[in-house]
C-alpha atoms as a PDB file:
ATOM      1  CA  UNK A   1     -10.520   3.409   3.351  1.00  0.00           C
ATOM      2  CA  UNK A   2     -13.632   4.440   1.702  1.00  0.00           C
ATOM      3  CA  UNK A   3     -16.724   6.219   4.209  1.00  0.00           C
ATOM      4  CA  UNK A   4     -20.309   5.945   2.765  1.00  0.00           C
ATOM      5  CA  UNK A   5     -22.343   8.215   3.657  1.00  0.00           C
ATOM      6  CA  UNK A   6     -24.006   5.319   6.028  1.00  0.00           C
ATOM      7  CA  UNK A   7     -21.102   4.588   7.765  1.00  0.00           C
ATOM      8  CA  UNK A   8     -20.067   5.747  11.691  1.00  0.00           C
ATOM      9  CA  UNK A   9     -17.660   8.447  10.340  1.00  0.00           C
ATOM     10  CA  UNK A  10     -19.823  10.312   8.194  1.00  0.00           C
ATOM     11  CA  UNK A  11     -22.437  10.066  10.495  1.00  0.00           C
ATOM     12  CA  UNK A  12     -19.869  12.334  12.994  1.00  0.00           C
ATOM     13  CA  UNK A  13     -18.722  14.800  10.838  1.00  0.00           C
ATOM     14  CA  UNK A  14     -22.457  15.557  10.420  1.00  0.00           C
ATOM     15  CA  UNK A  15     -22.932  15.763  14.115  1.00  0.00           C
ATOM     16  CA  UNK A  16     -19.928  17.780  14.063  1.00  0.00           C
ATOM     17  CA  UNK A  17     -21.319  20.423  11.163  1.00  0.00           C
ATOM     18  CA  UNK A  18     -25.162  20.512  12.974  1.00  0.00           C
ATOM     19  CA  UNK A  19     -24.258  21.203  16.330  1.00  0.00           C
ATOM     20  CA  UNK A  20     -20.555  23.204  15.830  1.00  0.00           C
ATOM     21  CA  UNK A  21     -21.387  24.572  12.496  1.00  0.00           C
ATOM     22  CA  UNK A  22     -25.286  25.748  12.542  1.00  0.00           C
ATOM     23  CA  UNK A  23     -25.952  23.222   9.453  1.00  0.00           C
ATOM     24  CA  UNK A  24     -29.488  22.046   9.135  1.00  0.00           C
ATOM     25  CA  UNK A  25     -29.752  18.134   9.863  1.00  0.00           C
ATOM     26  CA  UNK A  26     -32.410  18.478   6.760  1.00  0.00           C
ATOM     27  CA  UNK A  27     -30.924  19.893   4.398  1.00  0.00           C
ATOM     28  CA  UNK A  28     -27.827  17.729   4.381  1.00  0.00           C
ATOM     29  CA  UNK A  29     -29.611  14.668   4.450  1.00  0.00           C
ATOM     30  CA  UNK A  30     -31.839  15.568   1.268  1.00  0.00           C
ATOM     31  CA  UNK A  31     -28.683  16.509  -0.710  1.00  0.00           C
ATOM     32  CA  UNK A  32     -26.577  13.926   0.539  1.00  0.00           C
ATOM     33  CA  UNK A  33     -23.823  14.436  -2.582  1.00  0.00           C
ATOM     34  CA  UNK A  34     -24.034  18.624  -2.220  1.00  0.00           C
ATOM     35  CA  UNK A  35     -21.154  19.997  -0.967  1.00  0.00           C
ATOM     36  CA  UNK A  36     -20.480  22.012   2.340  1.00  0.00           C
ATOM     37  CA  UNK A  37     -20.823  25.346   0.301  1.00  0.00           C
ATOM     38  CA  UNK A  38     -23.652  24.441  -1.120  1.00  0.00           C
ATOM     39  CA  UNK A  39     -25.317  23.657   2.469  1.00  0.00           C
ATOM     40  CA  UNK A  40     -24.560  26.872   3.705  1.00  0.00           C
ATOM     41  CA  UNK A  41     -21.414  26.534   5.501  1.00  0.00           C
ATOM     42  CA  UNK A  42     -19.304  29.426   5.442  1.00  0.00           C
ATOM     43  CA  UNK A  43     -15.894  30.432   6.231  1.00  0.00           C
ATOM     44  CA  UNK A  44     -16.451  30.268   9.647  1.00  0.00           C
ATOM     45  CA  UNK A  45     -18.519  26.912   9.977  1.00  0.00           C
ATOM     46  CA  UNK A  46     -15.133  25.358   7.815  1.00  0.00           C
ATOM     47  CA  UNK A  47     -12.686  26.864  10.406  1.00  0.00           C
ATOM     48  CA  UNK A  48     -15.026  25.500  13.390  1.00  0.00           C
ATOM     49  CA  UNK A  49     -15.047  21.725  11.430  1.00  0.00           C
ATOM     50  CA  UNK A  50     -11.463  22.140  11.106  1.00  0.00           C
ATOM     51  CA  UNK A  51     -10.789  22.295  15.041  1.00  0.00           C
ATOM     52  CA  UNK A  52     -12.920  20.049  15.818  1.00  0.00           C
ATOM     53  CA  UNK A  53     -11.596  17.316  13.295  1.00  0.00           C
ATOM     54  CA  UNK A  54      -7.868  18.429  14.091  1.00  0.00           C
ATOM     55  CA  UNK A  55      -8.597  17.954  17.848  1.00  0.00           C
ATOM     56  CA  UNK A  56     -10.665  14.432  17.394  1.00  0.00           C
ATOM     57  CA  UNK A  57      -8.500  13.389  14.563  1.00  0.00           C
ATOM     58  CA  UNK A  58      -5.602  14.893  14.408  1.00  0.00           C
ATOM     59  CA  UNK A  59      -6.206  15.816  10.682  1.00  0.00           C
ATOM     60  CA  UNK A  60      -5.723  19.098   8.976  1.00  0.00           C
ATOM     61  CA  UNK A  61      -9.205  19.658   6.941  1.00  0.00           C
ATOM     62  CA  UNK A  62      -7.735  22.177   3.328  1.00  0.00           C
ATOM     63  CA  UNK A  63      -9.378  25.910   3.041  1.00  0.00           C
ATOM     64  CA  UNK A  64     -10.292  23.763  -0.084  1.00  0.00           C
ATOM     65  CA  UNK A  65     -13.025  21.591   1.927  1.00  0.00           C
ATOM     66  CA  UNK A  66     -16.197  23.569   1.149  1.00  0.00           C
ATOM     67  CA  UNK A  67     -16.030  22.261  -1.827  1.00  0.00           C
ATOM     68  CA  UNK A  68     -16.392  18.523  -0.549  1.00  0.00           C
ATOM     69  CA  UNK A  69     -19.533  16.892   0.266  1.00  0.00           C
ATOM     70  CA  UNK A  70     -20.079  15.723   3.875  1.00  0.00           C
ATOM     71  CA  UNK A  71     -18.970  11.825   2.639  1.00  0.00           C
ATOM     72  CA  UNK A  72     -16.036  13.723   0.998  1.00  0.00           C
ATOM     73  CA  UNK A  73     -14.849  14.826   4.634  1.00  0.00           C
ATOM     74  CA  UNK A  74     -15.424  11.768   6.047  1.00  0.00           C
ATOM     75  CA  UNK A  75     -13.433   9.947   3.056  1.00  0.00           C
ATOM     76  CA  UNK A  76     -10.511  12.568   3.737  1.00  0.00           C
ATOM     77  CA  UNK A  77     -10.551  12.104   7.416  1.00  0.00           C
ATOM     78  CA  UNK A  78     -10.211   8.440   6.927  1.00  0.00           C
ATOM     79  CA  UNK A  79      -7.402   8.196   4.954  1.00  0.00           C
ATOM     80  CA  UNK A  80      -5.419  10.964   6.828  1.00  0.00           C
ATOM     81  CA  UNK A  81      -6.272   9.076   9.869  1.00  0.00           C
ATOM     82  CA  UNK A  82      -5.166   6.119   8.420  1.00  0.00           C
ATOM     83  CA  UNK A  83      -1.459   5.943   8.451  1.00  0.00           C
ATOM     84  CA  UNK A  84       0.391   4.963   5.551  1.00  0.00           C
ATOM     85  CA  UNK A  85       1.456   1.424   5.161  1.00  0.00           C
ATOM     86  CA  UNK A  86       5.206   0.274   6.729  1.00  0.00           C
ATOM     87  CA  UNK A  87       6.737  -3.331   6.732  1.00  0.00           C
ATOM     88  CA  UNK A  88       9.595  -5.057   7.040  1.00  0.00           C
ATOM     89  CA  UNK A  89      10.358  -8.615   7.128  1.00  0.00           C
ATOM     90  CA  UNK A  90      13.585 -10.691   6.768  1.00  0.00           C
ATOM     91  CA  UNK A  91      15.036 -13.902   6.461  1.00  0.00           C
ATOM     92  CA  UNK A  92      18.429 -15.709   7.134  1.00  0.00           C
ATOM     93  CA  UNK A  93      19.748 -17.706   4.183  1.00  0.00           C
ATOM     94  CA  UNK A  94      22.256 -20.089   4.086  1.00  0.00           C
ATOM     95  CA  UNK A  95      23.834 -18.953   1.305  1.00  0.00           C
ATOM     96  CA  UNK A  96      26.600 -16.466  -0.258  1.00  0.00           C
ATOM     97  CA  UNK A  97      24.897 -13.339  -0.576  1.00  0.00           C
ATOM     98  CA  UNK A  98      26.160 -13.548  -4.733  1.00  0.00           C
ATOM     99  CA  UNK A  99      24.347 -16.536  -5.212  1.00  0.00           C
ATOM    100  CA  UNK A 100      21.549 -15.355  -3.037  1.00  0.00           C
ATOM    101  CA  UNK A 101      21.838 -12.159  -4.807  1.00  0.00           C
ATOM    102  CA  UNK A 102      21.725 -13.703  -8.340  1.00  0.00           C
ATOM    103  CA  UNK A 103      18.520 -15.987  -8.011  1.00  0.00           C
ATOM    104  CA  UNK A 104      16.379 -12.979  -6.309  1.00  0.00           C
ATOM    105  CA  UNK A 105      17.293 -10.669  -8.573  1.00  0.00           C
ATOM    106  CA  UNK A 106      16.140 -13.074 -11.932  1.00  0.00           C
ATOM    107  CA  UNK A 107      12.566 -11.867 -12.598  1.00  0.00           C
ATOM    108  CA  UNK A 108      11.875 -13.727 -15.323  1.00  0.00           C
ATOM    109  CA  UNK A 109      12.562 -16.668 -13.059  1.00  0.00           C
ATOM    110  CA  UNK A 110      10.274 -15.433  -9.972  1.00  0.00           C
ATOM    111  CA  UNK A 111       7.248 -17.967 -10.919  1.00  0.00           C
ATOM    112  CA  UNK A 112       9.799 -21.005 -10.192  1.00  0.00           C
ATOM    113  CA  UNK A 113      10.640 -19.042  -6.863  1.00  0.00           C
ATOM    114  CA  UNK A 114       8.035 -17.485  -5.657  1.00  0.00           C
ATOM    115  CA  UNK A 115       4.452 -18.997  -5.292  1.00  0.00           C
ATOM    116  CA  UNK A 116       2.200 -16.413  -5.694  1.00  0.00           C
ATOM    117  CA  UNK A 117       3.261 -15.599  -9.408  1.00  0.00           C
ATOM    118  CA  UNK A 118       2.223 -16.966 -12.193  1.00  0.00           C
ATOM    119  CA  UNK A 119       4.557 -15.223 -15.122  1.00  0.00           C
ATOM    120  CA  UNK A 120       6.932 -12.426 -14.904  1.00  0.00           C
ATOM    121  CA  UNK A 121       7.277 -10.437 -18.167  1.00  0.00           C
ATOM    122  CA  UNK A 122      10.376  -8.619 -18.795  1.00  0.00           C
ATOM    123  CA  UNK A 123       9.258  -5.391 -20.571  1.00  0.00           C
ATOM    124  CA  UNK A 124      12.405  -3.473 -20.854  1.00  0.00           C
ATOM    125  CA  UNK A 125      16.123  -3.176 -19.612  1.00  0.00           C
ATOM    126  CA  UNK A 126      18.326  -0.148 -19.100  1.00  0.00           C
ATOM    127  CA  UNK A 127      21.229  -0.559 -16.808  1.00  0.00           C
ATOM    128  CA  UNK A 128      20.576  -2.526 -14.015  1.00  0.00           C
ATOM    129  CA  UNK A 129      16.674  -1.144 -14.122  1.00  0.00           C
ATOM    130  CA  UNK A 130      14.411  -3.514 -15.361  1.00  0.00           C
ATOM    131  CA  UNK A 131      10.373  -2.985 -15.516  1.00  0.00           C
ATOM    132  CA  UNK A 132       8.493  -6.034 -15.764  1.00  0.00           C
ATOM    133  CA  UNK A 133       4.678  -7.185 -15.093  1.00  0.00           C
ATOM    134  CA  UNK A 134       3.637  -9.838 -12.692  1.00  0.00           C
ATOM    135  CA  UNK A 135       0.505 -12.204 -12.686  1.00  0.00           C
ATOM    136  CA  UNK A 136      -0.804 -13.570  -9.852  1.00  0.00           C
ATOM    137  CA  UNK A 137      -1.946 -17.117 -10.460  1.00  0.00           C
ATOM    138  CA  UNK A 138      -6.231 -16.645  -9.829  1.00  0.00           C
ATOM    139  CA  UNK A 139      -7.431 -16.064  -6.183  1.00  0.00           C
ATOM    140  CA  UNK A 140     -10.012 -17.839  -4.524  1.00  0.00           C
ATOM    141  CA  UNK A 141     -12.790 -15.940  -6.780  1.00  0.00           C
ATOM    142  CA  UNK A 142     -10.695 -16.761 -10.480  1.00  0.00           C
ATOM    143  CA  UNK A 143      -9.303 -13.314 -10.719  1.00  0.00           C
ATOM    144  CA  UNK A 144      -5.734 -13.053 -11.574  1.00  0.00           C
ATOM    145  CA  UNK A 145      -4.233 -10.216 -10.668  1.00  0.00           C
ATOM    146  CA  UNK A 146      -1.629  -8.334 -12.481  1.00  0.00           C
ATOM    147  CA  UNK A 147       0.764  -5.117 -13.066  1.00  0.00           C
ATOM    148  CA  UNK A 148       3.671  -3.236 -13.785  1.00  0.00           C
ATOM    149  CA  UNK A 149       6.792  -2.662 -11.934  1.00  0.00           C
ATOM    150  CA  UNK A 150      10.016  -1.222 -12.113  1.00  0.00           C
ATOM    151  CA  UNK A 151      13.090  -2.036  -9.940  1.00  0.00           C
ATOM    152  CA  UNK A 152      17.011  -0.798  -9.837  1.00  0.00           C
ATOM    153  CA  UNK A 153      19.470  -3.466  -8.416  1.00  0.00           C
ATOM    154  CA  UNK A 154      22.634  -1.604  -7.204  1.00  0.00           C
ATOM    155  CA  UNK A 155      25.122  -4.680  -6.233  1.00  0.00           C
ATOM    156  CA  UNK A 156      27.643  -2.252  -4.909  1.00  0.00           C
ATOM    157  CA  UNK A 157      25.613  -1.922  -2.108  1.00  0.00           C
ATOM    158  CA  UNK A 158      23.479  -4.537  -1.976  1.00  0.00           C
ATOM    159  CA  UNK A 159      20.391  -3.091  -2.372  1.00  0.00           C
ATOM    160  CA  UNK A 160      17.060  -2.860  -4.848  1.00  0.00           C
ATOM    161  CA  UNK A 161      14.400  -0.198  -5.131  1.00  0.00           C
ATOM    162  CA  UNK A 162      11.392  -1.108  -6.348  1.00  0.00           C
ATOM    163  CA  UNK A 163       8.247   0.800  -6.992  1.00  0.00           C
ATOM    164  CA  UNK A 164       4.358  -0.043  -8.744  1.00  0.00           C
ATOM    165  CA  UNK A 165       4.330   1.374 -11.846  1.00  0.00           C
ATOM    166  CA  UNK A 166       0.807   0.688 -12.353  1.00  0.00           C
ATOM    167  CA  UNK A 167      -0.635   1.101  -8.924  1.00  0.00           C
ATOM    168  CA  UNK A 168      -3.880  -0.598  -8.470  1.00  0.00           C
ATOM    169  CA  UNK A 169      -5.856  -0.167  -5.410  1.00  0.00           C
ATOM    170  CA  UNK A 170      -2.297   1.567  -4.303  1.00  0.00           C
ATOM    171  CA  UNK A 171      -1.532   5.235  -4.131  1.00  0.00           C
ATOM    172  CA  UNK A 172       1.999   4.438  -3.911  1.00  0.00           C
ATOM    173  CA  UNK A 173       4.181   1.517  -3.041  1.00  0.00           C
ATOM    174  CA  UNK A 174       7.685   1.762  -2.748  1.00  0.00           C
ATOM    175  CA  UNK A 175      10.136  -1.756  -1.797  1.00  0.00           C
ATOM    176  CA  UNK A 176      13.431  -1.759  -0.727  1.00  0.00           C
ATOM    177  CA  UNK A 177      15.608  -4.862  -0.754  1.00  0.00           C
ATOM    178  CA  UNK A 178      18.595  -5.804   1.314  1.00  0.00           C
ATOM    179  CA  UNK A 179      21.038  -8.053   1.387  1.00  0.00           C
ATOM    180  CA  UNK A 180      23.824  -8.128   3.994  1.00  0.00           C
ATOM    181  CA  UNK A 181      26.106 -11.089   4.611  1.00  0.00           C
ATOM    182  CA  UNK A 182      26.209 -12.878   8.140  1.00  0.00           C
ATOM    183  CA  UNK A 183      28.136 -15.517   9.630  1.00  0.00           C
ATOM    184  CA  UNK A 184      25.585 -18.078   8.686  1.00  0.00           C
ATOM    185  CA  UNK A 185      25.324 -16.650   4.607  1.00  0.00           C
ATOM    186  CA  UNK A 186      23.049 -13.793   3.879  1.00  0.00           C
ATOM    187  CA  UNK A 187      20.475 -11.921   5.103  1.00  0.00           C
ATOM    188  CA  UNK A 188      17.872 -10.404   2.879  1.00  0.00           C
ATOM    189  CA  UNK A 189      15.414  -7.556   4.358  1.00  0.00           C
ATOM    190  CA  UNK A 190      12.228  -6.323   2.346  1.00  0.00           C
ATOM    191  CA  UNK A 191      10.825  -3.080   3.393  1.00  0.00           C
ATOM    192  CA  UNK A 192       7.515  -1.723   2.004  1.00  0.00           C
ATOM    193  CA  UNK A 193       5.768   1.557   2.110  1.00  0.00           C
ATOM    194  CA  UNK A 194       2.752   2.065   0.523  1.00  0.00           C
ATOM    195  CA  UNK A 195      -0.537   3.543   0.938  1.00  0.00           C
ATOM    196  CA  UNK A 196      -4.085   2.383   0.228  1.00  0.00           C
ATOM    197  CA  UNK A 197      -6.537   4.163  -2.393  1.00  0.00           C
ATOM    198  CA  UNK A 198      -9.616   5.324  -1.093  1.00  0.00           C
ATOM    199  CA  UNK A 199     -11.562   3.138  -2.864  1.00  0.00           C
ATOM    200  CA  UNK A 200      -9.341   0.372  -2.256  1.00  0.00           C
ATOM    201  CA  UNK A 201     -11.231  -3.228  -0.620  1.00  0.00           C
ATOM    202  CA  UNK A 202      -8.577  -3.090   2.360  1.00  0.00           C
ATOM    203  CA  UNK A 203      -7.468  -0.002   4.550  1.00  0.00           C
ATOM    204  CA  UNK A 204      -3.793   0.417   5.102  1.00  0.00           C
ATOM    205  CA  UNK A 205      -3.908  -1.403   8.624  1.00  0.00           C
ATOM    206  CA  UNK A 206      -5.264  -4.563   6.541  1.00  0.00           C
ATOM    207  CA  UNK A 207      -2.455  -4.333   3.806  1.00  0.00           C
ATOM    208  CA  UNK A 208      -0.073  -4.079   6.229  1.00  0.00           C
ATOM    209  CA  UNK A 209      -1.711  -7.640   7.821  1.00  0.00           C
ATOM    210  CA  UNK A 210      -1.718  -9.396   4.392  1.00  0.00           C
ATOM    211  CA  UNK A 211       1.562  -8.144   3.627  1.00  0.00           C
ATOM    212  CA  UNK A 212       2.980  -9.129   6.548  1.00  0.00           C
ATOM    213  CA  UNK A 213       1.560 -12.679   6.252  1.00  0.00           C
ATOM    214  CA  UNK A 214       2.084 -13.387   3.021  1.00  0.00           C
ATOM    215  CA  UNK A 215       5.588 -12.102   3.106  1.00  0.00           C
ATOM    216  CA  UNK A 216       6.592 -14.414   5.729  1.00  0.00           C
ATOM    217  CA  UNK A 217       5.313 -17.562   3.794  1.00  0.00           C
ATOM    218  CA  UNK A 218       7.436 -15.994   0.367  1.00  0.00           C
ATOM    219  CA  UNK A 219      10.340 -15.949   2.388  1.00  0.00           C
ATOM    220  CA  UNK A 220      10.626 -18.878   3.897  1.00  0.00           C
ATOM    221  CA  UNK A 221       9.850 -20.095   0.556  1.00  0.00           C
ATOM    222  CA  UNK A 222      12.799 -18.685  -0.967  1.00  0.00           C
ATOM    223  CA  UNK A 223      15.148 -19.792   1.392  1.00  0.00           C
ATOM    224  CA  UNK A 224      14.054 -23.325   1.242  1.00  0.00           C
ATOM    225  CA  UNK A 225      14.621 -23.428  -2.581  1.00  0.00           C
ATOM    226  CA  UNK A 226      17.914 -21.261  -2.584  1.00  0.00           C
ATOM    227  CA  UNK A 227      19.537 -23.739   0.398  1.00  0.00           C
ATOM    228  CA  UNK A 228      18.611 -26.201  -1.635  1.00  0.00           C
ATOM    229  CA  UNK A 229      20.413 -24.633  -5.065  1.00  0.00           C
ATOM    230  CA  UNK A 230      23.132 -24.121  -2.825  1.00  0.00           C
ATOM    231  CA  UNK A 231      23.585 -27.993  -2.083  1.00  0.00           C
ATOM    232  CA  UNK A 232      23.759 -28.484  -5.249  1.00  0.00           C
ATOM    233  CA  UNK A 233      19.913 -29.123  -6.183  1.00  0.00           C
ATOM    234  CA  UNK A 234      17.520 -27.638  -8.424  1.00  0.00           C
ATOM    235  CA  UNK A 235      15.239 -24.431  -7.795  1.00  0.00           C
END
């Protein structure tokens, strides 16, 4: 989540500094990029912003926040306010968890199961790690996006870590796979933590929304197509 210096939140830590801190309304809003130092805000003006923000927010402000500007607060507040990304969604296949386990774990065959992807590269192998990029087939405004990942299948327990290696508008993001058997065939489980750059177009909250969405529409994808292997058909 990215705060101009325009928007609601940097608008309050300013409030905050001119009426806790003794900074002059003025000055700040003639130097707009200057930092807190250079506005005259001391030791002791940083440890007042620092309770207030830690009451109102809950967010530790650094010793090291004199040297931000007023928009650089409000940027920091946001994202520490912002908690980091967390889902988890699952689906019931019916399945063996091997076969289940053998389709989703082919990356270089993910565009014929998946339908967000256009191509999966494989990019190197070592062990049962395998880092690959991924190209989205072009969103609504012709931009296809793409990047690198990396991911370690462990069958013995019947689970995958995954990680971005190139990030994007991510700081991090981290998947874990599952797959358990059931009754009924096999249950697979993706988890996701991740956390949104500040400059990012979507806040954590949102990611979590599209992830959420989207992952429910891949999954029920995927075990449409691997029932149907399973019968005997064709991805």
């Amino acid at each position: 989540m990215t705060v101009a210096p325009d928007r609601p939140l940097a608008r309050e830590i300013t409030d905050i500094l001119v009426t806790h801190c003794g900074l002059d309304p003025d000055a700040a809003a003639g130097a707009p990029a200057a930092s807190l130092e250079e506005l005259g805000m001391d030791s002791l003006a940083l440890l007042e912003l620092s309770a207030v923000v830690a009451d109102r927010w809950r967010v530790k402000i650094p010793e090291q926040a004199g040297q931000l500007s007023i928009a650089g607060v409000a940027d920091l507040v946001a994202r520490k306010a912002d908690p980091p990304g967390h889902t988890e969604n699952a689906v019931e296949i019916a399945a063996p968890l091997p076969l289940v386990w053998e389709i989703t774990n082919d990356v270089a065959r993910w565009p014929d199961l998946f339908t967000e992807y256009a191509t999966a590269e494989i990019l190197d192998r070592d062990g049962d790690t395998v880092r690959f990029r991924l190209t989205m087939h072009p969103d609504e405004n012709g931009v296809s996006w793409s990047w690198v990942s990396e991911r370690t299948a462990d069958r013995a327990t019947g689970e995958v870590h995954a990680r971005r290696v190139e990030t994007g508008p991510f700081e991090y993001m981290r998947i874990h796979w599952r797959y358990d058997e059931t009754p009924g065939g096999t249950r697979m489980t993706w988890t996701q933590d991740f956390a949104m750059k500040p400059d990012a177009p979507v806040d954590n909250a949102g990611m979590t929304n599209r992830i959420n969405t989207n992952s429910t529409i891949q999954l029920a994808v995927i075990k449409e197509k691997i029932e149907r292997a399973h019968a005997g058909g064709a991805l």
